[in-house]
C-alpha atoms as a PDB file:
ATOM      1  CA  UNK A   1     -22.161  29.025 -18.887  1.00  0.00           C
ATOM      2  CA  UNK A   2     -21.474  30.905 -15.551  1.00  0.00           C
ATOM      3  CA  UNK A   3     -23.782  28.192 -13.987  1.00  0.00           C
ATOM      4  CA  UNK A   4     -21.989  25.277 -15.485  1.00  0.00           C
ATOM      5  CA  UNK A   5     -18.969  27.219 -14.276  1.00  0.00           C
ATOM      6  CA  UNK A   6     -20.215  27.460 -10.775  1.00  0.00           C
ATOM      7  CA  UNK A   7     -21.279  24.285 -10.596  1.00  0.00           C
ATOM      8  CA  UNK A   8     -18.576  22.350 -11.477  1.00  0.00           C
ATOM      9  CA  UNK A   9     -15.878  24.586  -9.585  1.00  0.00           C
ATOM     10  CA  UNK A  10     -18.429  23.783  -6.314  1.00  0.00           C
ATOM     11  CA  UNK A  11     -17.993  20.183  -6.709  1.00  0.00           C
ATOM     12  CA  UNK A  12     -14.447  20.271  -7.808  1.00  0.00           C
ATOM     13  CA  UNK A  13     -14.351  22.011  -4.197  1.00  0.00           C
ATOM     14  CA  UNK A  14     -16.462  19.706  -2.168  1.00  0.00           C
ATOM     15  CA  UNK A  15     -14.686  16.261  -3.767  1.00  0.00           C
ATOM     16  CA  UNK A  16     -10.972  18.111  -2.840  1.00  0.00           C
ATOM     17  CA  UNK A  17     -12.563  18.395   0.540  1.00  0.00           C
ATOM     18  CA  UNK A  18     -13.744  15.082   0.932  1.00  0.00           C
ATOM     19  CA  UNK A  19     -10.344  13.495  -0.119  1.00  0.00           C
ATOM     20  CA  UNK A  20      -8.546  16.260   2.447  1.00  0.00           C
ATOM     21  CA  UNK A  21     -11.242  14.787   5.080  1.00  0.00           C
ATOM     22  CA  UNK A  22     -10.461  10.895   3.955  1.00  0.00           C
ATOM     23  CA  UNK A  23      -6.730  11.800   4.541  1.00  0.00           C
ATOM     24  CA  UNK A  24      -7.094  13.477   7.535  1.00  0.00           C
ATOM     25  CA  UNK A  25      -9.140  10.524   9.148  1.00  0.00           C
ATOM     26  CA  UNK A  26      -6.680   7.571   8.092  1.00  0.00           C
ATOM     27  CA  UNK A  27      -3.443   9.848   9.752  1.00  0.00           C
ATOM     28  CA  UNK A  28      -6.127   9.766  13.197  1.00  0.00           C
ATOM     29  CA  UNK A  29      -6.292   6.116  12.448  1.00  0.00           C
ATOM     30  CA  UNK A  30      -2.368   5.706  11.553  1.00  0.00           C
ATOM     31  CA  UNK A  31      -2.188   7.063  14.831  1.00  0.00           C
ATOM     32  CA  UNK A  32      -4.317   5.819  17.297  1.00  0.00           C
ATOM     33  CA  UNK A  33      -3.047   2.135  16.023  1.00  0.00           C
ATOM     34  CA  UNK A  34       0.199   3.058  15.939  1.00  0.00           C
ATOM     35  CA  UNK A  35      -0.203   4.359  19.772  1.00  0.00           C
ATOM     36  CA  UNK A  36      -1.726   1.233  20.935  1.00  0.00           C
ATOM     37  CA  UNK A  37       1.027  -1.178  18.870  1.00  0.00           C
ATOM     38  CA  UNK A  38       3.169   0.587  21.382  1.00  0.00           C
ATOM     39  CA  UNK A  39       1.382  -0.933  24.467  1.00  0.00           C
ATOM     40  CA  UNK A  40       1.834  -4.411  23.446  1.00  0.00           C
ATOM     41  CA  UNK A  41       5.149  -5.567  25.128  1.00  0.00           C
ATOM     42  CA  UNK A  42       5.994  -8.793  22.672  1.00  0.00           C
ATOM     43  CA  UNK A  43       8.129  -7.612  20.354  1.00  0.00           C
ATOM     44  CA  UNK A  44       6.842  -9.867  17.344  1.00  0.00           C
ATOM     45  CA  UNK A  45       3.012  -8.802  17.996  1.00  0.00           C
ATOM     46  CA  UNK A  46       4.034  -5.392  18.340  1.00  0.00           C
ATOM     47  CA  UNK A  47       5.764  -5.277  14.937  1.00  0.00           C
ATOM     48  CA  UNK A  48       2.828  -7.077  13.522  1.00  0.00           C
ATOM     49  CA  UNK A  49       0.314  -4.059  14.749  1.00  0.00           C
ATOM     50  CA  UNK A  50       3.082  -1.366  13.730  1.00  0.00           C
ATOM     51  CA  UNK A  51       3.076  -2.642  10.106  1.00  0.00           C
ATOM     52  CA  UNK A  52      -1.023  -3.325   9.818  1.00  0.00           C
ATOM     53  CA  UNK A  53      -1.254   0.210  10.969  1.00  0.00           C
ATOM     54  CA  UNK A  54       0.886   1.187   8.033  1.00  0.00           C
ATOM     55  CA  UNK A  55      -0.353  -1.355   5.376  1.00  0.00           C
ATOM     56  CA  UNK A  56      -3.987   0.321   6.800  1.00  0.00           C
ATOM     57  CA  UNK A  57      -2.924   3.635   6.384  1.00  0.00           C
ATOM     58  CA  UNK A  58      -1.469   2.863   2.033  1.00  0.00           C
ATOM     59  CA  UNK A  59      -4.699   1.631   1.699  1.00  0.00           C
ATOM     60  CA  UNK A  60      -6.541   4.514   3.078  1.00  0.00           C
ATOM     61  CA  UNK A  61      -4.876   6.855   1.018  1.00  0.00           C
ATOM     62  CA  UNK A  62      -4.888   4.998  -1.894  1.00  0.00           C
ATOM     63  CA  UNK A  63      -8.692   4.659  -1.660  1.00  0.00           C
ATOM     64  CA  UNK A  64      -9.148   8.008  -1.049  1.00  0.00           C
ATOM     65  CA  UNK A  65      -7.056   9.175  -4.358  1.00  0.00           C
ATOM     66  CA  UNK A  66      -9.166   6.430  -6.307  1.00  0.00           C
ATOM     67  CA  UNK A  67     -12.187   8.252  -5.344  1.00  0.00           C
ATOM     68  CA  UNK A  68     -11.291  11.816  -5.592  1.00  0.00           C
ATOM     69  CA  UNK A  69      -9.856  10.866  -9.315  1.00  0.00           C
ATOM     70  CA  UNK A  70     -13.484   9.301  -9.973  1.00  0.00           C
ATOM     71  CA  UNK A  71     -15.135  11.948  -8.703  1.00  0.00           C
ATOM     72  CA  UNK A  72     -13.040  14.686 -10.309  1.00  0.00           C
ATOM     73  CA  UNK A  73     -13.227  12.899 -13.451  1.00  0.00           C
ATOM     74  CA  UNK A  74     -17.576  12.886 -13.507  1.00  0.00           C
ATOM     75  CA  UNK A  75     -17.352  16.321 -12.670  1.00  0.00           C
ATOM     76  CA  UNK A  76     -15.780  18.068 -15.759  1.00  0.00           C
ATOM     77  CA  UNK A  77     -17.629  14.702 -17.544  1.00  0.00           C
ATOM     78  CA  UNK A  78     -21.057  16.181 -16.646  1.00  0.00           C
ATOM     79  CA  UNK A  79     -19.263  19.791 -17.103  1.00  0.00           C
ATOM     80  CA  UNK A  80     -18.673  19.208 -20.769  1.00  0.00           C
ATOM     81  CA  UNK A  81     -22.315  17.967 -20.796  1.00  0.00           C
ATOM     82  CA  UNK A  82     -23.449  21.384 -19.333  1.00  0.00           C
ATOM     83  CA  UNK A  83     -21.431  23.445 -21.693  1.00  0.00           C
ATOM     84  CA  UNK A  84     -22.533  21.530 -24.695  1.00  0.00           C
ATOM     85  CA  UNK A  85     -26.354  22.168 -23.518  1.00  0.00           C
ATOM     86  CA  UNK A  86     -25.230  26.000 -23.545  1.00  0.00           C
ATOM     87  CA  UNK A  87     -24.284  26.012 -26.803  1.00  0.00           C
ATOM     88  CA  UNK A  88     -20.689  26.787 -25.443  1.00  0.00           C
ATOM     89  CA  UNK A  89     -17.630  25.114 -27.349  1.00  0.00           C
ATOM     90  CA  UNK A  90     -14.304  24.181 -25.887  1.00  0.00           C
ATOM     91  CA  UNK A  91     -13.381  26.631 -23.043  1.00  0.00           C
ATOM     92  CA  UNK A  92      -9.586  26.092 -22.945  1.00  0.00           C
ATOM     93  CA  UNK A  93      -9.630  24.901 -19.298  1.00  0.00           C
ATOM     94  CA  UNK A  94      -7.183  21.988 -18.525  1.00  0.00           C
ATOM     95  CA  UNK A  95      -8.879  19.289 -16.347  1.00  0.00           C
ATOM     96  CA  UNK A  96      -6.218  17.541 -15.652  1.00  0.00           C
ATOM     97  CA  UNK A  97      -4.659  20.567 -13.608  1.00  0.00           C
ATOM     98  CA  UNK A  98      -6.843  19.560 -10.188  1.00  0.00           C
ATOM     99  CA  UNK A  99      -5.361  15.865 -10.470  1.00  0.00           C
ATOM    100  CA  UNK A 100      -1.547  17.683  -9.883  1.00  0.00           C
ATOM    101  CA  UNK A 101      -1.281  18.704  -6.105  1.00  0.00           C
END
């Protein structure tokens, strides 16, 4: 069980990483469009390139949620696999906790 245990809590680590990385990257992007929306002197383009930059960014994080809560979900999915091959019944643990912050 300490294997399944190590394993899962690994990838529960490297997916939370991944999403922190995903949301990291589309603020750099928020920003750098946002930045050059302010170089354009027409007032009606401008606004245009302010709100892609934000529509861009929803979608970014909204992607990156998506496929945290995928990946999060397979995890303790292939977990519960594991702890069945052990011979181990229901450990108490609350999945849903990682999906909360």
């Amino acid at each position: 069980m300490k294997n399944a245990v190590e394993k899962r809590e690994d990838a529960l680590k490297t997916a939370r990483e991944t999403y922190f990385n995903k949301i990291s990257q589309a603020y750099d992007e928020r920003k750098t469009a946002l930045l050059n929306a302010w170089t354009i002197q027409n007032h009606k383009e401008r606004q245009q390139k302010i709100q892609e930059a934000w529509n861009n960014f929803r979608k970014s994080v909204k992607s990156a949620w998506s496929e945290y809560k995928k990946a999060h979900n397979q995890i303790w999915k292939t977990f519960a696999q594991d702890r069945k091959n052990c011979g181990s019944g229901p450990t108490g643990e609350n999945p849903g906790i990682d999906l909360s912050f």
